[in-house]
C-alpha atoms as a PDB file:
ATOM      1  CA  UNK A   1     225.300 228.205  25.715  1.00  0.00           C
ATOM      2  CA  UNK A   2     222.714 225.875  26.865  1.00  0.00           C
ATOM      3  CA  UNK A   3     223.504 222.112  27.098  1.00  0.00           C
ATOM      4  CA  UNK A   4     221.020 220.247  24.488  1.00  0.00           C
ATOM      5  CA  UNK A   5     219.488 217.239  26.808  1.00  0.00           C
ATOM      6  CA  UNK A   6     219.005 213.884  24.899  1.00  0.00           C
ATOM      7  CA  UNK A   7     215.442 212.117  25.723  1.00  0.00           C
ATOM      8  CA  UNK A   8     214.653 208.626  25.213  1.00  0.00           C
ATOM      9  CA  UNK A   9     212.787 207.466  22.551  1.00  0.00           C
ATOM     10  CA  UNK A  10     210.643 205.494  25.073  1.00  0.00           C
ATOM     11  CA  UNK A  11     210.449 209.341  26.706  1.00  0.00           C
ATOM     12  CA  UNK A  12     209.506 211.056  23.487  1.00  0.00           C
ATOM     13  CA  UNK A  13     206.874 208.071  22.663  1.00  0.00           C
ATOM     14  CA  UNK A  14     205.432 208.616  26.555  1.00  0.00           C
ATOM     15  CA  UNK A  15     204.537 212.341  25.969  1.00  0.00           C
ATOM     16  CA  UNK A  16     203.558 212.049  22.836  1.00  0.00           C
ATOM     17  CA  UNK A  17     201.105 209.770  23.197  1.00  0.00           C
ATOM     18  CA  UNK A  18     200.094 211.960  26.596  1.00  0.00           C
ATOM     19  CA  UNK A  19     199.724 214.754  24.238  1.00  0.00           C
ATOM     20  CA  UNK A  20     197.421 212.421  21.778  1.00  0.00           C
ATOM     21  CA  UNK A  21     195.493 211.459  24.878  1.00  0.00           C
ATOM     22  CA  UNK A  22     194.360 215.020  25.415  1.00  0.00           C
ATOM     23  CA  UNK A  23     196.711 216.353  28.317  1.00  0.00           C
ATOM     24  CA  UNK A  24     197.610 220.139  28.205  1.00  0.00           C
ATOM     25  CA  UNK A  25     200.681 220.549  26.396  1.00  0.00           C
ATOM     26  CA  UNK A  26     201.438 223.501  28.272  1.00  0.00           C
ATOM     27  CA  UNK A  27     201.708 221.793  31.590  1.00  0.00           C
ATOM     28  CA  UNK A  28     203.233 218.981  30.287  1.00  0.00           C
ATOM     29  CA  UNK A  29     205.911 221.143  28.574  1.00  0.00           C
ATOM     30  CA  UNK A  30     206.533 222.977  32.143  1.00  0.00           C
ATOM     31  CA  UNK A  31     206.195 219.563  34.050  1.00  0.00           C
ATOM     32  CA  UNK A  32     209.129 218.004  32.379  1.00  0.00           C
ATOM     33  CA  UNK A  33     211.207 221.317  31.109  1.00  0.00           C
ATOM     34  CA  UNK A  34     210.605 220.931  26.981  1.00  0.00           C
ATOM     35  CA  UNK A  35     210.057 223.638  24.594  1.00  0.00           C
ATOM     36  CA  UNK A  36     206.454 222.688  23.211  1.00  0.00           C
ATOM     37  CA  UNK A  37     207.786 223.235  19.979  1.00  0.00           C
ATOM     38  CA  UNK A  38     210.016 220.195  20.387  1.00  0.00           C
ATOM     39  CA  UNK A  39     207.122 218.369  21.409  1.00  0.00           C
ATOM     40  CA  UNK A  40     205.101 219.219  18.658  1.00  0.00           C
ATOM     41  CA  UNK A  41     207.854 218.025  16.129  1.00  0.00           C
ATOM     42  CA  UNK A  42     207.676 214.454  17.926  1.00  0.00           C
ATOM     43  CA  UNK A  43     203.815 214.269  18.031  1.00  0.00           C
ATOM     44  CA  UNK A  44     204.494 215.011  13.693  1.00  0.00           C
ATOM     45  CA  UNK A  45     207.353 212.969  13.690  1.00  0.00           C
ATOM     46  CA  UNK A  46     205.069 210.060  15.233  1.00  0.00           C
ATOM     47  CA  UNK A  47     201.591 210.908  13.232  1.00  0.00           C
ATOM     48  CA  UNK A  48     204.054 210.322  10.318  1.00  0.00           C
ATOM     49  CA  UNK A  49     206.014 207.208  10.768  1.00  0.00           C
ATOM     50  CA  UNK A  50     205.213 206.149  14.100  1.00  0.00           C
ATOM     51  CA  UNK A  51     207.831 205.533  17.233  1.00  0.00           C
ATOM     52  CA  UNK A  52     210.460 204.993  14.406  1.00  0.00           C
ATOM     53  CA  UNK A  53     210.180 208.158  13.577  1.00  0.00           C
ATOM     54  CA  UNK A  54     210.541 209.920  16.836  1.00  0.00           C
ATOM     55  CA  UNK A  55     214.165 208.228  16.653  1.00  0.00           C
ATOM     56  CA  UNK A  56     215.812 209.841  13.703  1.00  0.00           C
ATOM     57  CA  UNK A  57     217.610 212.987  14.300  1.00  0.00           C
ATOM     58  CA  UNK A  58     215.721 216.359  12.941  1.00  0.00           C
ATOM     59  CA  UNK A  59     217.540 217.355   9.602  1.00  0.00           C
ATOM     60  CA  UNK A  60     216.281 217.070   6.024  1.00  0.00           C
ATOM     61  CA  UNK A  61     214.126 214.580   4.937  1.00  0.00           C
ATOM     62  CA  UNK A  62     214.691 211.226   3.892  1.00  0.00           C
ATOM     63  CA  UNK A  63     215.090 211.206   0.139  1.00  0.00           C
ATOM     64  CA  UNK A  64     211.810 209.037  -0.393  1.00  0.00           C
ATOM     65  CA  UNK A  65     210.043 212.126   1.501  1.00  0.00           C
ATOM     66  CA  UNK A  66     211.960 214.468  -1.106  1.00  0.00           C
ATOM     67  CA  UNK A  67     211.127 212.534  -3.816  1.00  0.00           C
ATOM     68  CA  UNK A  68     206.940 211.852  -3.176  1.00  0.00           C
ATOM     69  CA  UNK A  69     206.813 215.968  -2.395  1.00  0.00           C
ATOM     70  CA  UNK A  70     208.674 216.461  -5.760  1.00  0.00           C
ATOM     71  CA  UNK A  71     206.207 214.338  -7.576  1.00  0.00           C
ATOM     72  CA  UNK A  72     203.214 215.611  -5.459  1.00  0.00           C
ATOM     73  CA  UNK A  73     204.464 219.035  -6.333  1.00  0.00           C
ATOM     74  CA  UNK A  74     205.145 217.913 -10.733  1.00  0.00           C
ATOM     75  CA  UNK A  75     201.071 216.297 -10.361  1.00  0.00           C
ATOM     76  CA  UNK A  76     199.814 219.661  -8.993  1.00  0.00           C
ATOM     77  CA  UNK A  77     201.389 221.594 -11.354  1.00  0.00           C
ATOM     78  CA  UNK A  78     200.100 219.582 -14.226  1.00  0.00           C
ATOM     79  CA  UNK A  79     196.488 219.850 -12.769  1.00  0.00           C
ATOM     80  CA  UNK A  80     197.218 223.783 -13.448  1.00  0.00           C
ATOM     81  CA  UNK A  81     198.352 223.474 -16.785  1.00  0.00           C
ATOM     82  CA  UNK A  82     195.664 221.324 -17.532  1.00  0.00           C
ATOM     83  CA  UNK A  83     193.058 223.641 -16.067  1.00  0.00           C
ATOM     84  CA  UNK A  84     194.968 226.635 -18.085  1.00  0.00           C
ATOM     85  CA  UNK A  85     194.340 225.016 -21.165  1.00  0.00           C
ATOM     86  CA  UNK A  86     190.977 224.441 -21.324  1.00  0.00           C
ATOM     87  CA  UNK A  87     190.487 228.183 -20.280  1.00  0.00           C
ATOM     88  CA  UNK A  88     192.495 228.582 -23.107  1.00  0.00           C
ATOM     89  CA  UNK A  89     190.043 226.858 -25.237  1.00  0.00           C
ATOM     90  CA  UNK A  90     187.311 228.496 -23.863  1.00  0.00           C
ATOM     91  CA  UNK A  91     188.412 231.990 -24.812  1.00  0.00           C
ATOM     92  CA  UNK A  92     189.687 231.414 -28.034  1.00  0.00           C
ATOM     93  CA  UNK A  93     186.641 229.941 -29.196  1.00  0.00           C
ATOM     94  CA  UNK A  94     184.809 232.740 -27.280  1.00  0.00           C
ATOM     95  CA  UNK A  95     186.663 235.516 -29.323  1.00  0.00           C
ATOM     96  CA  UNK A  96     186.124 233.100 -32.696  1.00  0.00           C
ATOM     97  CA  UNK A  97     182.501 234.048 -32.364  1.00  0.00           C
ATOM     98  CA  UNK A  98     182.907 237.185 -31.145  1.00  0.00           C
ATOM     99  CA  UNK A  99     184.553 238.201 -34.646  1.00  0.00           C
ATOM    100  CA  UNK A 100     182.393 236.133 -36.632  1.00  0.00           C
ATOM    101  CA  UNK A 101     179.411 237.770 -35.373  1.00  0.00           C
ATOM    102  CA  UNK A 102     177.030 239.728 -37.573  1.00  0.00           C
ATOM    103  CA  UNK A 103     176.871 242.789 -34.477  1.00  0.00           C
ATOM    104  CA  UNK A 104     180.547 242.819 -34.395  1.00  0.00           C
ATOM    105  CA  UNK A 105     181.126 243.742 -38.260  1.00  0.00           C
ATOM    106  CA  UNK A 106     178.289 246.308 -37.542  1.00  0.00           C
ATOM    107  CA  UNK A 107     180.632 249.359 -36.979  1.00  0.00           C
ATOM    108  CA  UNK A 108     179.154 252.696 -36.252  1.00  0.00           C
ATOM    109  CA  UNK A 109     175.758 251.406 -36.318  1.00  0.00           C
ATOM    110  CA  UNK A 110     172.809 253.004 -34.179  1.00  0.00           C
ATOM    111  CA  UNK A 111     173.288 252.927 -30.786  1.00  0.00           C
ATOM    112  CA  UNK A 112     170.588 249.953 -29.080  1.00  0.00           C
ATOM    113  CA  UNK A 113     169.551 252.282 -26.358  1.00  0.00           C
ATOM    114  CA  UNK A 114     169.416 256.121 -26.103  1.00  0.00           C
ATOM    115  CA  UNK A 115     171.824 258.474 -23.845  1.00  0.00           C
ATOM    116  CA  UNK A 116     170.052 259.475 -20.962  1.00  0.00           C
ATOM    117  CA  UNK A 117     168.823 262.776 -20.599  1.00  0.00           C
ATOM    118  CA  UNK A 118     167.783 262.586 -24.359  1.00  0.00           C
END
């Protein structure tokens, strides 16, 4: 089993910003030995709460990250129900007219065009 190195934060801060600055990832990655994967989660880690967050051990989010996704996720599904309803609406009044129209009580009526070959 591999031994799991432990970098810095000042390290992690260095190549991220590198990477920011528009080195290669790739030959950073094989200049210092990281999985660019790993590198990638500090650049996010970074974009999202700055050097702070390149501190905090990966695990599960922090439950004020849990909790604004939750609501983000409650405000999106609203939205849809919101936007379901009014095609509700729209249909219902849509068949309304459709059976209170004069060509819908017409049953067996003449035909508006002719078949072809007639």
């Amino acid at each position: 089993m591999a031994k799991q190195r432990q970098h810095s934060p000042e390290f992690r801060v260095q190549i991220v910003e590198r990477m920011l600055a528009g080195e290669n990832v790739m030959a950073l990655a094989k200049q210092h030995g990281l999985a660019r994967s790993m590198m990638y989660r500090w650049r996010d880690a970074y974009r999202r709460q700055g050097a702070g967050g390149i501190d905090k051990p990966p695990g599960p989010p922090a439950e004020g990250d849990r909790e604004r996704k939750l609501r983000e996720r409650i405000g999106e599904l609203e939205r849809t129900i919101g936007r379901q309803a009014v095609e509700i609406d729209f249909f219902k009044g849509v068949f309304k007219r459709l059976r209170e129209s004069p060509k819908a009580q017409r049953r067996g009526g003449e035909a508006s065009t002719r078949r072809s070959g007639e």
